[in-house]
ModelCIF file with pLDDT and N, C-alpha, C, O atoms, coordinates in Angstrom:
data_MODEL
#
_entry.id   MODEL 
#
_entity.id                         1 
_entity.type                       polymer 
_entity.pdbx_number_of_molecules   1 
#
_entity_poly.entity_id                      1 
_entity_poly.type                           'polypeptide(L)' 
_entity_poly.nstd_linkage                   no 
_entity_poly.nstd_monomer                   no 
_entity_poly.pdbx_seq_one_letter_code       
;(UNK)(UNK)(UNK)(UNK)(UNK)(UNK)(UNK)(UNK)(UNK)(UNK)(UNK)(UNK)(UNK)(UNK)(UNK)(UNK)
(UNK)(UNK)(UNK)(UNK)(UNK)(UNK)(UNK)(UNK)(UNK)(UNK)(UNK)(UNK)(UNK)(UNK)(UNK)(UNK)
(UNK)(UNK)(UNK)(UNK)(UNK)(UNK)(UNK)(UNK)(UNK)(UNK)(UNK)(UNK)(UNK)(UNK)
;
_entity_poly.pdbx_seq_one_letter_code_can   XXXXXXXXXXXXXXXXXXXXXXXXXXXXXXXXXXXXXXXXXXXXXX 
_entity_poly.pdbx_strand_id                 A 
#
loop_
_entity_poly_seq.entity_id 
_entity_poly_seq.num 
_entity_poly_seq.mon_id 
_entity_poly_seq.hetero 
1 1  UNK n 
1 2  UNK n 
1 3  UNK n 
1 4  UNK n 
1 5  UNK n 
1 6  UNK n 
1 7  UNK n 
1 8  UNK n 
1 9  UNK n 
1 10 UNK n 
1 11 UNK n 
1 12 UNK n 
1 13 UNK n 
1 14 UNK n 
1 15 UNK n 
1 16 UNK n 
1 17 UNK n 
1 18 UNK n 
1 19 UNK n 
1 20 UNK n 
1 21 UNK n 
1 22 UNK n 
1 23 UNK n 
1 24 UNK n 
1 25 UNK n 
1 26 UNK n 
1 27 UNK n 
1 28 UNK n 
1 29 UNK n 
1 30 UNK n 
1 31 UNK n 
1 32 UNK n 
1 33 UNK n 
1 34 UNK n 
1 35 UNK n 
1 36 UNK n 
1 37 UNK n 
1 38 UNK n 
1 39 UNK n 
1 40 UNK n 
1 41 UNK n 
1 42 UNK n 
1 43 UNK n 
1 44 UNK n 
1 45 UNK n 
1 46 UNK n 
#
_struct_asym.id          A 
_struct_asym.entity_id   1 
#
loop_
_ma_qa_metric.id 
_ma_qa_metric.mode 
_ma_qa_metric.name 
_ma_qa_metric.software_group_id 
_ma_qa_metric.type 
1 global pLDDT . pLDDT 
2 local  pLDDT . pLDDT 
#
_ma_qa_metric_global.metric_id      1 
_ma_qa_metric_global.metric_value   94.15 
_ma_qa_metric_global.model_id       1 
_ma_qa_metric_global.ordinal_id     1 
#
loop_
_ma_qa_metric_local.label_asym_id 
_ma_qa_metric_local.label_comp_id 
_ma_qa_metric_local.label_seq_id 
_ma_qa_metric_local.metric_id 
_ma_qa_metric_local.metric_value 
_ma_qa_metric_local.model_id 
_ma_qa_metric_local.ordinal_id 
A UNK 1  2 97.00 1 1  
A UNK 2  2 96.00 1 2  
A UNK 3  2 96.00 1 3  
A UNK 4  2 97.00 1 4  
A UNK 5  2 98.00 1 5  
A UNK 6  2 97.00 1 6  
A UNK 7  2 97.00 1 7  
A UNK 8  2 98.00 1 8  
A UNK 9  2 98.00 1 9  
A UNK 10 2 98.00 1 10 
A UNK 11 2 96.00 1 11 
A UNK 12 2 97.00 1 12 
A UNK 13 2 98.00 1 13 
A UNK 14 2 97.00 1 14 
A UNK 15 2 98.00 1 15 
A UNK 16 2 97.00 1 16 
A UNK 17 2 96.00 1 17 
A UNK 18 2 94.00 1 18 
A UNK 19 2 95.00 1 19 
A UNK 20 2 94.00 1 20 
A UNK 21 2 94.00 1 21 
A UNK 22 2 93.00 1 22 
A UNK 23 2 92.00 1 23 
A UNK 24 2 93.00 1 24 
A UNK 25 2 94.00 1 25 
A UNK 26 2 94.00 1 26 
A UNK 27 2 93.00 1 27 
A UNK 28 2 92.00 1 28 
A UNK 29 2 92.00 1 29 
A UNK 30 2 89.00 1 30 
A UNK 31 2 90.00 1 31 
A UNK 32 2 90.00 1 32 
A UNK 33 2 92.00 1 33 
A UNK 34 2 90.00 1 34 
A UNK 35 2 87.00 1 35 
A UNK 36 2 90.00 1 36 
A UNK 37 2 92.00 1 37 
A UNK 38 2 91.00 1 38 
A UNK 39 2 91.00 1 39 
A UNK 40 2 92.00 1 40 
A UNK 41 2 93.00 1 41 
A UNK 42 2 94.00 1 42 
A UNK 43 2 94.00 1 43 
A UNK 44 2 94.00 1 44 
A UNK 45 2 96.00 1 45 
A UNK 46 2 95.00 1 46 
#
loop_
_atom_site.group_PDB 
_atom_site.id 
_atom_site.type_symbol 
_atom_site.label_atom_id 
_atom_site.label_alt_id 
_atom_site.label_comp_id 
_atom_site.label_asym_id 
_atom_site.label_entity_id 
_atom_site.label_seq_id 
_atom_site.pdbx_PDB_ins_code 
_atom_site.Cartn_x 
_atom_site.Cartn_y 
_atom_site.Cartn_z 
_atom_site.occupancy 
_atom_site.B_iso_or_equiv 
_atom_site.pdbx_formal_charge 
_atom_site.auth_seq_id 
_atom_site.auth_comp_id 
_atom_site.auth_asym_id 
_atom_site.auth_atom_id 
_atom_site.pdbx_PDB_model_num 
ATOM 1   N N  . UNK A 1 1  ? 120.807 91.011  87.929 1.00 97.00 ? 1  UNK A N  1 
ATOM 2   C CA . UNK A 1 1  ? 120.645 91.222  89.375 1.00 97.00 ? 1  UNK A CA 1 
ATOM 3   C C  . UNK A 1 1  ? 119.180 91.286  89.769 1.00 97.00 ? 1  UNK A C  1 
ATOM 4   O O  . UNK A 1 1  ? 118.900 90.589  90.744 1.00 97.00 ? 1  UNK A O  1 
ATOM 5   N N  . UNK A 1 2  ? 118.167 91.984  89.210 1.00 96.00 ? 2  UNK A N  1 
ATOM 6   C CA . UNK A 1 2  ? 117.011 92.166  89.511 1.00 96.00 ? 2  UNK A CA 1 
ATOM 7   C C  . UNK A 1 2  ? 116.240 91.010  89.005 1.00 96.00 ? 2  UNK A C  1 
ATOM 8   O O  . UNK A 1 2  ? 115.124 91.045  89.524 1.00 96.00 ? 2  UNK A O  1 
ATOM 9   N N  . UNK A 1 3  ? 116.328 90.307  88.451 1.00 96.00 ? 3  UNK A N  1 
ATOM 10  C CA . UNK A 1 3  ? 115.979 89.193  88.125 1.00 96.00 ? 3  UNK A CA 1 
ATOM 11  C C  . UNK A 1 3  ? 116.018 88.133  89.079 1.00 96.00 ? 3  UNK A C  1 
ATOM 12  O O  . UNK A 1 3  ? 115.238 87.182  89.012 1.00 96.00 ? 3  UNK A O  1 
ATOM 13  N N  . UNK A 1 4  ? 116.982 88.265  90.057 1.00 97.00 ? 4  UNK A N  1 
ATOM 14  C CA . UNK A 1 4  ? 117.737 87.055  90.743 1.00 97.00 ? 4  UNK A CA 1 
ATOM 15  C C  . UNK A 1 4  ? 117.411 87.889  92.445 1.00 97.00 ? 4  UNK A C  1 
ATOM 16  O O  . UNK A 1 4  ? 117.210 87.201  93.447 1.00 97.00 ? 4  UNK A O  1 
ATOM 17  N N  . UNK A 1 5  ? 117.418 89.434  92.480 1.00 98.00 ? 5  UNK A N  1 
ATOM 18  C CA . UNK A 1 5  ? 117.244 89.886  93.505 1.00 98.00 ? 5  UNK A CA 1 
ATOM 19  C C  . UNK A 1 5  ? 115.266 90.472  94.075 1.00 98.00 ? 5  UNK A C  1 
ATOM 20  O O  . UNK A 1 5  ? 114.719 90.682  95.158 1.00 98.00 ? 5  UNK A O  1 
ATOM 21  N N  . UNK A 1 6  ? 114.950 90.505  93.008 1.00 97.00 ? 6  UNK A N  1 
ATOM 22  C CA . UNK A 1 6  ? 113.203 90.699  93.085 1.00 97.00 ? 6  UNK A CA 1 
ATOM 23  C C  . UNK A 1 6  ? 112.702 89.810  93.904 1.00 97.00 ? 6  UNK A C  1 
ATOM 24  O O  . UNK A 1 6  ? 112.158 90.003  94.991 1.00 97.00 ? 6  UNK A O  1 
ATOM 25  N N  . UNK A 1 7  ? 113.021 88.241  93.019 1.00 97.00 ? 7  UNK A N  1 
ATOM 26  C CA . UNK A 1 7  ? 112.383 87.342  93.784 1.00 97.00 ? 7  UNK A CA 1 
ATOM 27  C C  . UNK A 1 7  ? 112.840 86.823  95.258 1.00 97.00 ? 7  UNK A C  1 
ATOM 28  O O  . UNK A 1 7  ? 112.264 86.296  96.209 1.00 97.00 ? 7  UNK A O  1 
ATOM 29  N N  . UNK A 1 8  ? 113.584 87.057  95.094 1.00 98.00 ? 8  UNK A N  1 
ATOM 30  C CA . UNK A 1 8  ? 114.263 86.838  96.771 1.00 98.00 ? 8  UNK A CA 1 
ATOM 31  C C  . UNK A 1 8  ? 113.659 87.382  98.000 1.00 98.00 ? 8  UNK A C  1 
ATOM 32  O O  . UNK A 1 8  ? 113.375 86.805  99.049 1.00 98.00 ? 8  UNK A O  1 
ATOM 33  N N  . UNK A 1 9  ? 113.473 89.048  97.526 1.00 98.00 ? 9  UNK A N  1 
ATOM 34  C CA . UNK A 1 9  ? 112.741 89.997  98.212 1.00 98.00 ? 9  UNK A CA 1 
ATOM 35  C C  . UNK A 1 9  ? 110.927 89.703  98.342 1.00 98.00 ? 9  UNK A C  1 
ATOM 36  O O  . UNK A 1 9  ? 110.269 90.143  99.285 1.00 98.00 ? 9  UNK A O  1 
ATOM 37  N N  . UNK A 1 10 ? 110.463 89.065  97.451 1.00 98.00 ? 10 UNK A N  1 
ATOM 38  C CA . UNK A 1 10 ? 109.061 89.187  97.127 1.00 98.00 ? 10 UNK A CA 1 
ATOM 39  C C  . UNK A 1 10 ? 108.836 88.001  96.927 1.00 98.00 ? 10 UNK A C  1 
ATOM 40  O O  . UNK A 1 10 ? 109.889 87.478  96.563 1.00 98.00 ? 10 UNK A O  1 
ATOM 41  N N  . UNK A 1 11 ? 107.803 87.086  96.978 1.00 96.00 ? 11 UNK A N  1 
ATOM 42  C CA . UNK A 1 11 ? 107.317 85.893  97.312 1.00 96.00 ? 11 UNK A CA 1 
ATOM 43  C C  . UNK A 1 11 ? 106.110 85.744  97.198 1.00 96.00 ? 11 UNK A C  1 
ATOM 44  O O  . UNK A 1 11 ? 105.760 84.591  97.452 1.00 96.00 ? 11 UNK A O  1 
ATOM 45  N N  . UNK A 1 12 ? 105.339 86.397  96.932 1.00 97.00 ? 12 UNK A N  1 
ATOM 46  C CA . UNK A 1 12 ? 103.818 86.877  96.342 1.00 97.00 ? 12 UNK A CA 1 
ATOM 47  C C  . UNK A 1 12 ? 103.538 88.095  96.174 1.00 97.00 ? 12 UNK A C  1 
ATOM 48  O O  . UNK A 1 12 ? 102.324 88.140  96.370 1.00 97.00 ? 12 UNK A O  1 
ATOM 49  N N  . UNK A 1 13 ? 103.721 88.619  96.051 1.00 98.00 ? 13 UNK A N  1 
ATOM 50  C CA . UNK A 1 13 ? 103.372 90.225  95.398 1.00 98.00 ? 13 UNK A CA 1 
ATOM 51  C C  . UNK A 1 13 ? 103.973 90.233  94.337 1.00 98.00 ? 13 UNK A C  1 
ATOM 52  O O  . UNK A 1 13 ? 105.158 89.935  94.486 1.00 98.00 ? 13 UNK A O  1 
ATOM 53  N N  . UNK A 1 14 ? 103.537 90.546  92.819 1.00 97.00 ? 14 UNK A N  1 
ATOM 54  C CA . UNK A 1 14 ? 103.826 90.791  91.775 1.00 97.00 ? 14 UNK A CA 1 
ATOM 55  C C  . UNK A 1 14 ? 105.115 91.385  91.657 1.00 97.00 ? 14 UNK A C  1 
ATOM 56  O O  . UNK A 1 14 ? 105.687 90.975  90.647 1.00 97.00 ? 14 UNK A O  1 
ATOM 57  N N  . UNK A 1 15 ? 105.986 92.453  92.525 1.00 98.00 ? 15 UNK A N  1 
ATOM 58  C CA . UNK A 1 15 ? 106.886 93.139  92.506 1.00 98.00 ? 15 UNK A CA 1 
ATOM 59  C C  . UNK A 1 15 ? 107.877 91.996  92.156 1.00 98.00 ? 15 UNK A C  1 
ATOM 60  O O  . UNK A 1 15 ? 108.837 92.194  91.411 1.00 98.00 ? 15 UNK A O  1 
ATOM 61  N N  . UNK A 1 16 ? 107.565 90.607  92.811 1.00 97.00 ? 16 UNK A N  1 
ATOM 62  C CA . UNK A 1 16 ? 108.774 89.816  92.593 1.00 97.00 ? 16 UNK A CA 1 
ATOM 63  C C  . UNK A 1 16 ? 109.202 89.356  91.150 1.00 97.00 ? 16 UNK A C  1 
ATOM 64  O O  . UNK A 1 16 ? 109.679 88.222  91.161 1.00 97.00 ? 16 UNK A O  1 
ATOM 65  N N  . UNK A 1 17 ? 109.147 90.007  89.796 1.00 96.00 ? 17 UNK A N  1 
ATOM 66  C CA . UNK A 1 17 ? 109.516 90.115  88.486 1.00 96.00 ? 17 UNK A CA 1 
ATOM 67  C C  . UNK A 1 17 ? 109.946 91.451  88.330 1.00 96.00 ? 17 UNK A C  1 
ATOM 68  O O  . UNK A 1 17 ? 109.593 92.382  89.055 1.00 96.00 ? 17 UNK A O  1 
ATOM 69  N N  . UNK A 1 18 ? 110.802 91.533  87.260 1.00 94.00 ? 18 UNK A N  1 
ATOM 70  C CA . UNK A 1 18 ? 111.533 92.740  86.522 1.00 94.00 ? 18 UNK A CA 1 
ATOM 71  C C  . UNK A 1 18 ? 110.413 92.862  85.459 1.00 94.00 ? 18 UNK A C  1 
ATOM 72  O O  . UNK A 1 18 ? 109.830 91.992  84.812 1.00 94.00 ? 18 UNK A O  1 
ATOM 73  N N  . UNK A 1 19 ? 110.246 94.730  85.484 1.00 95.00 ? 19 UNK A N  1 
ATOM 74  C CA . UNK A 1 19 ? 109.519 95.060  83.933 1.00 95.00 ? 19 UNK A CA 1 
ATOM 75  C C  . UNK A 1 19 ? 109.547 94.208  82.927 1.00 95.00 ? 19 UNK A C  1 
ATOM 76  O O  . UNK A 1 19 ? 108.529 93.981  82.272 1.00 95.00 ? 19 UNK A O  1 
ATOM 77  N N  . UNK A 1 20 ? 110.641 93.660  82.686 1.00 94.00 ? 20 UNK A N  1 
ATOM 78  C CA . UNK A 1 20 ? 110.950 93.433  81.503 1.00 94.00 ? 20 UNK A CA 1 
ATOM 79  C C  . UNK A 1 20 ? 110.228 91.816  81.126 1.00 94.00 ? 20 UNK A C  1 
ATOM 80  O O  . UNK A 1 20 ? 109.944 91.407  80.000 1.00 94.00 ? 20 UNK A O  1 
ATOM 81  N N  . UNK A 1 21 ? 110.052 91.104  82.411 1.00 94.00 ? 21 UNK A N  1 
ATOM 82  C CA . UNK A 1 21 ? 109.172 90.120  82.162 1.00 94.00 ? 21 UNK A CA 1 
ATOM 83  C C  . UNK A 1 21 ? 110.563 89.271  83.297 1.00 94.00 ? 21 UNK A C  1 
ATOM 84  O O  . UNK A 1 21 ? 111.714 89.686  83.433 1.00 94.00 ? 21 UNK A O  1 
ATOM 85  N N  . UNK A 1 22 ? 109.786 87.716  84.121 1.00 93.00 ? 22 UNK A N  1 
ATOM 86  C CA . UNK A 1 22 ? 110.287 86.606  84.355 1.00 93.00 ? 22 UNK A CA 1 
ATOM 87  C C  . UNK A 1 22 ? 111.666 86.151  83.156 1.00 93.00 ? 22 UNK A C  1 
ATOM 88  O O  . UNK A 1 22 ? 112.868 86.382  83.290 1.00 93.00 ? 22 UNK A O  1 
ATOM 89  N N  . UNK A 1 23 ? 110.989 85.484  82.069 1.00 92.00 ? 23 UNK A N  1 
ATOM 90  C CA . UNK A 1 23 ? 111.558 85.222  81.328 1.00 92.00 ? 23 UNK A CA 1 
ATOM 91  C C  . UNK A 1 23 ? 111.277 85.461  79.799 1.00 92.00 ? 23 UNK A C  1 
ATOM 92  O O  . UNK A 1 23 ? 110.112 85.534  79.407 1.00 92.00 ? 23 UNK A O  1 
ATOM 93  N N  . UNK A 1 24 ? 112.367 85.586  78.909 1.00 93.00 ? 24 UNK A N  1 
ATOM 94  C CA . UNK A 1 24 ? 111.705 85.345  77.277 1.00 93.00 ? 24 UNK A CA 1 
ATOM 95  C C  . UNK A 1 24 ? 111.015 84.365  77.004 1.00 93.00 ? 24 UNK A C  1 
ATOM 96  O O  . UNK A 1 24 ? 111.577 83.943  75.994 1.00 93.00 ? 24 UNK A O  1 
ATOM 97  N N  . UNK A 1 25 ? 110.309 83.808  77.174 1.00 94.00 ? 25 UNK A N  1 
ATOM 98  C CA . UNK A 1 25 ? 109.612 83.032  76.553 1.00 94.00 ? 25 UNK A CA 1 
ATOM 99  C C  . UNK A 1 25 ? 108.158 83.631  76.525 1.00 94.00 ? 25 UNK A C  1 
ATOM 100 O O  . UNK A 1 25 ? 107.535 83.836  75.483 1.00 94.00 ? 25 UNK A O  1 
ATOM 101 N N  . UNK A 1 26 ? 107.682 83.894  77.821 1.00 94.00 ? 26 UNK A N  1 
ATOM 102 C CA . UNK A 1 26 ? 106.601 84.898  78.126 1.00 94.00 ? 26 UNK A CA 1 
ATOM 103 C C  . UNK A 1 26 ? 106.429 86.213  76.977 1.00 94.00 ? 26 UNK A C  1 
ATOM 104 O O  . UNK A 1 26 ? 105.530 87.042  76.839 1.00 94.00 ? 26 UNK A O  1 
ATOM 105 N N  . UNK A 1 27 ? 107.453 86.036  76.389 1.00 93.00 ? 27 UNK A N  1 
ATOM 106 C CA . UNK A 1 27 ? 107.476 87.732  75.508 1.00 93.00 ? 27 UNK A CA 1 
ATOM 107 C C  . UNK A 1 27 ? 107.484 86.922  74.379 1.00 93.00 ? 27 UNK A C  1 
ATOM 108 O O  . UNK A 1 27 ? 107.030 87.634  73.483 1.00 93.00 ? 27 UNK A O  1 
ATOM 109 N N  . UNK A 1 28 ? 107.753 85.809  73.920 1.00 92.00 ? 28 UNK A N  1 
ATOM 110 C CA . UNK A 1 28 ? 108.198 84.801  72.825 1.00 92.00 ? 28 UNK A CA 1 
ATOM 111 C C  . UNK A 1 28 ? 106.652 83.821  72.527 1.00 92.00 ? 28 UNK A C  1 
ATOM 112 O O  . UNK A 1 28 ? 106.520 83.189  71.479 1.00 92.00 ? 28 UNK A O  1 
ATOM 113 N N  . UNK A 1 29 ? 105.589 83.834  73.602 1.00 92.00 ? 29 UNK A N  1 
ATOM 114 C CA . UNK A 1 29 ? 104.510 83.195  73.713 1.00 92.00 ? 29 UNK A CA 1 
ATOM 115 C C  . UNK A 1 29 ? 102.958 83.957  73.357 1.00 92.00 ? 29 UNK A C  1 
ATOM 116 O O  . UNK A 1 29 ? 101.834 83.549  73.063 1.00 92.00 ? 29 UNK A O  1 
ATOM 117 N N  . UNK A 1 30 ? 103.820 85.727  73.635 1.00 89.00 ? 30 UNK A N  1 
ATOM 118 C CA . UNK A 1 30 ? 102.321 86.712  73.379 1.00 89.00 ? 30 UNK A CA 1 
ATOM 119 C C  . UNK A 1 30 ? 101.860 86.192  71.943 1.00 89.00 ? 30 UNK A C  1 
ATOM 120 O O  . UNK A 1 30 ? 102.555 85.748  71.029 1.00 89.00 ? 30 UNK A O  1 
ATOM 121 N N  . UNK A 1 31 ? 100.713 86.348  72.003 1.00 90.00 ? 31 UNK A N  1 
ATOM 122 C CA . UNK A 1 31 ? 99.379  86.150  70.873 1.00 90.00 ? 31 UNK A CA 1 
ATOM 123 C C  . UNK A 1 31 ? 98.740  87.546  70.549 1.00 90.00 ? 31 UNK A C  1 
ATOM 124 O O  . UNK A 1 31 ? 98.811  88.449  71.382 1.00 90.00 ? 31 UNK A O  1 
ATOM 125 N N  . UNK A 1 32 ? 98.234  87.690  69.571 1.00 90.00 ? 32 UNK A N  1 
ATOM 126 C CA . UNK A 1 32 ? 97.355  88.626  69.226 1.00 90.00 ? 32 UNK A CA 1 
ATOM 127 C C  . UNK A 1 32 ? 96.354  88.653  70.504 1.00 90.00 ? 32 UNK A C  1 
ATOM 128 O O  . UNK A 1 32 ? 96.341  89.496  71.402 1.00 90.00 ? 32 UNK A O  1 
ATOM 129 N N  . UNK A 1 33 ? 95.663  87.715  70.382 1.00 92.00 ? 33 UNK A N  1 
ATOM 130 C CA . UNK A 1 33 ? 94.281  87.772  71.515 1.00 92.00 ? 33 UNK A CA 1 
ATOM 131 C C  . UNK A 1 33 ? 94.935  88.346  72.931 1.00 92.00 ? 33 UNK A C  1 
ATOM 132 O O  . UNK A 1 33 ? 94.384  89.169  73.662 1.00 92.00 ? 33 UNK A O  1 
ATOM 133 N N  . UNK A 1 34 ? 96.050  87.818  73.126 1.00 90.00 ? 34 UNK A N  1 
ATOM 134 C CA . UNK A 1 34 ? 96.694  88.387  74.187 1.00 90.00 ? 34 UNK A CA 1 
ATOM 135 C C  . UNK A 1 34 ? 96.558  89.733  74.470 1.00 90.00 ? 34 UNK A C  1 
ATOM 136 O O  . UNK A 1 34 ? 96.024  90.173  75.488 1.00 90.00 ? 34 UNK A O  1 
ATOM 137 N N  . UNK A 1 35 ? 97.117  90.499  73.425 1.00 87.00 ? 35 UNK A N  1 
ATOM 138 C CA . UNK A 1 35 ? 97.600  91.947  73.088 1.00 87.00 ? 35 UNK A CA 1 
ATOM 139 C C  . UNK A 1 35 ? 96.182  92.492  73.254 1.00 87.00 ? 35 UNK A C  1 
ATOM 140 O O  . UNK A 1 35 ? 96.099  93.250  74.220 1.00 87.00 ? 35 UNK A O  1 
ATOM 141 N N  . UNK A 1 36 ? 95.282  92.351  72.720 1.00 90.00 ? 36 UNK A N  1 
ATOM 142 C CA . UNK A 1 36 ? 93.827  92.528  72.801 1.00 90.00 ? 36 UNK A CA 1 
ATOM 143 C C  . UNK A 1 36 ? 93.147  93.024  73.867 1.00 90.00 ? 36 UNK A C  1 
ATOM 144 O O  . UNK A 1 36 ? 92.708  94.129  74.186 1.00 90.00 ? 36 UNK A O  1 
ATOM 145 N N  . UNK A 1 37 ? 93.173  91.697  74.443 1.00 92.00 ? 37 UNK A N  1 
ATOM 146 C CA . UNK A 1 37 ? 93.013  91.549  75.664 1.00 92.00 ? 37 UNK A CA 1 
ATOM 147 C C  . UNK A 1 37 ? 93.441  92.694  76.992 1.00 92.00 ? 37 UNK A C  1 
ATOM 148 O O  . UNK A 1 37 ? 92.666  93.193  77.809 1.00 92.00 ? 37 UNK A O  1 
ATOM 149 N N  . UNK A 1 38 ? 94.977  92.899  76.866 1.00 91.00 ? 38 UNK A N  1 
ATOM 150 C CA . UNK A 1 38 ? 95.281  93.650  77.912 1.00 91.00 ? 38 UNK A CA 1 
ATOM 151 C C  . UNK A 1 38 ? 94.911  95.494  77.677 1.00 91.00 ? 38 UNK A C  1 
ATOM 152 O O  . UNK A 1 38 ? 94.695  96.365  78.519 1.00 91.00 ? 38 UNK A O  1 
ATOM 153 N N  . UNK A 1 39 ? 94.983  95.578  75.611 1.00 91.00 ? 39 UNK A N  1 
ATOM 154 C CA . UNK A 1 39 ? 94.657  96.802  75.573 1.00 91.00 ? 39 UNK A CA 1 
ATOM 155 C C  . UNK A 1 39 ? 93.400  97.276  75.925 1.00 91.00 ? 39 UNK A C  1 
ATOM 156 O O  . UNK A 1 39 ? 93.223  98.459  76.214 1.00 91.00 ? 39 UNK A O  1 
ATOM 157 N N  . UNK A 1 40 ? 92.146  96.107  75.922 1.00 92.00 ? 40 UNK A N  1 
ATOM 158 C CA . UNK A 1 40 ? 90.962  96.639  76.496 1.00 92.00 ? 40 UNK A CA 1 
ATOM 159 C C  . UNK A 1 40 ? 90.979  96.935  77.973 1.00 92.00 ? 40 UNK A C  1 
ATOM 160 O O  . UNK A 1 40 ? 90.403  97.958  78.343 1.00 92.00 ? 40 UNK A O  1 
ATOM 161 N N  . UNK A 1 41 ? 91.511  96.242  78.771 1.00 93.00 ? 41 UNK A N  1 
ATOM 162 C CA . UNK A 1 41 ? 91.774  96.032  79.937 1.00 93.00 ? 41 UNK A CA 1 
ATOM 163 C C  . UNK A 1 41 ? 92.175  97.337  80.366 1.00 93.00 ? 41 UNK A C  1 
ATOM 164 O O  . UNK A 1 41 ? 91.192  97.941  80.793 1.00 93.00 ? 41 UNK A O  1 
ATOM 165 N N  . UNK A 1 42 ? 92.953  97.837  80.408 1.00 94.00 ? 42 UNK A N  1 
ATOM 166 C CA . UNK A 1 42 ? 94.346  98.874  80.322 1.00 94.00 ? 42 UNK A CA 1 
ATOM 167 C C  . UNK A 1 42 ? 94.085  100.175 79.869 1.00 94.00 ? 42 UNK A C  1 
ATOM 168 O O  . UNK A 1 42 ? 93.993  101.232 80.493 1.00 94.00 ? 42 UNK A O  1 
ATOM 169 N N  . UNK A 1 43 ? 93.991  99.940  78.787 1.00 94.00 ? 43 UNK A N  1 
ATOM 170 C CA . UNK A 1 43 ? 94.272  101.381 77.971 1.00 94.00 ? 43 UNK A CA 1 
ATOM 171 C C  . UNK A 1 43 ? 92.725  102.305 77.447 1.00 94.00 ? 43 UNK A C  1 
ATOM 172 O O  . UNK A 1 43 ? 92.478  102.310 76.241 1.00 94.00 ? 43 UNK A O  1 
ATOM 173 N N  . UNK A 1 44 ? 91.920  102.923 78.256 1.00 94.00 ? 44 UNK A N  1 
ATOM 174 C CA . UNK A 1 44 ? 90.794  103.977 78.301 1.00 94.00 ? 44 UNK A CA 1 
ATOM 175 C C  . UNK A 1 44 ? 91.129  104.821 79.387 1.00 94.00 ? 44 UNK A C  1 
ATOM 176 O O  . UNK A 1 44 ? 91.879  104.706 80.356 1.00 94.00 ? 44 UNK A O  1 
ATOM 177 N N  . UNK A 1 45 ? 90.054  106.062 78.788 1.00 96.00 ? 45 UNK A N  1 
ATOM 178 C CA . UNK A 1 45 ? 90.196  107.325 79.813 1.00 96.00 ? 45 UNK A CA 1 
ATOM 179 C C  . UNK A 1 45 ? 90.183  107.143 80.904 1.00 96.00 ? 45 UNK A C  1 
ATOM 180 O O  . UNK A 1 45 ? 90.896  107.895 81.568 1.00 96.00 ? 45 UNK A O  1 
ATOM 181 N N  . UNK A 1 46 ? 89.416  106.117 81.616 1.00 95.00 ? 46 UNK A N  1 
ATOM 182 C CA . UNK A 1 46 ? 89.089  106.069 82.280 1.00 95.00 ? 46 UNK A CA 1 
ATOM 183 C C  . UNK A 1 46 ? 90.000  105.325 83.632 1.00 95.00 ? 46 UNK A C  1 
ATOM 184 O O  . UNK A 1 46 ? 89.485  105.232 84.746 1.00 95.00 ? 46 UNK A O  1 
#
């Protein structure tokens, strides 16, 4: 449902995906550098 009902609602704002991702493949495509990437990004005290 949220998959099929997000985007309906939302049309540019990020909200229009479920946590869980668009699709598997996106979760099937992460890379190391990826992972990297978002933990620098993301994850400090700050």
């Amino acid at each position: 449902v949220w998959l099929k009902l997000k985007p309906l609602a939302y049309q540019v704002h990020p909200y229009q995906w479920a946590t869980i991702g668009k699709e598997i493949s996106h979760i099937e495509n992460a890379q190391m550098a990826d992972v990297k990437a978002f933990f620098a990004k993301h994850y400090n005290p700050s």
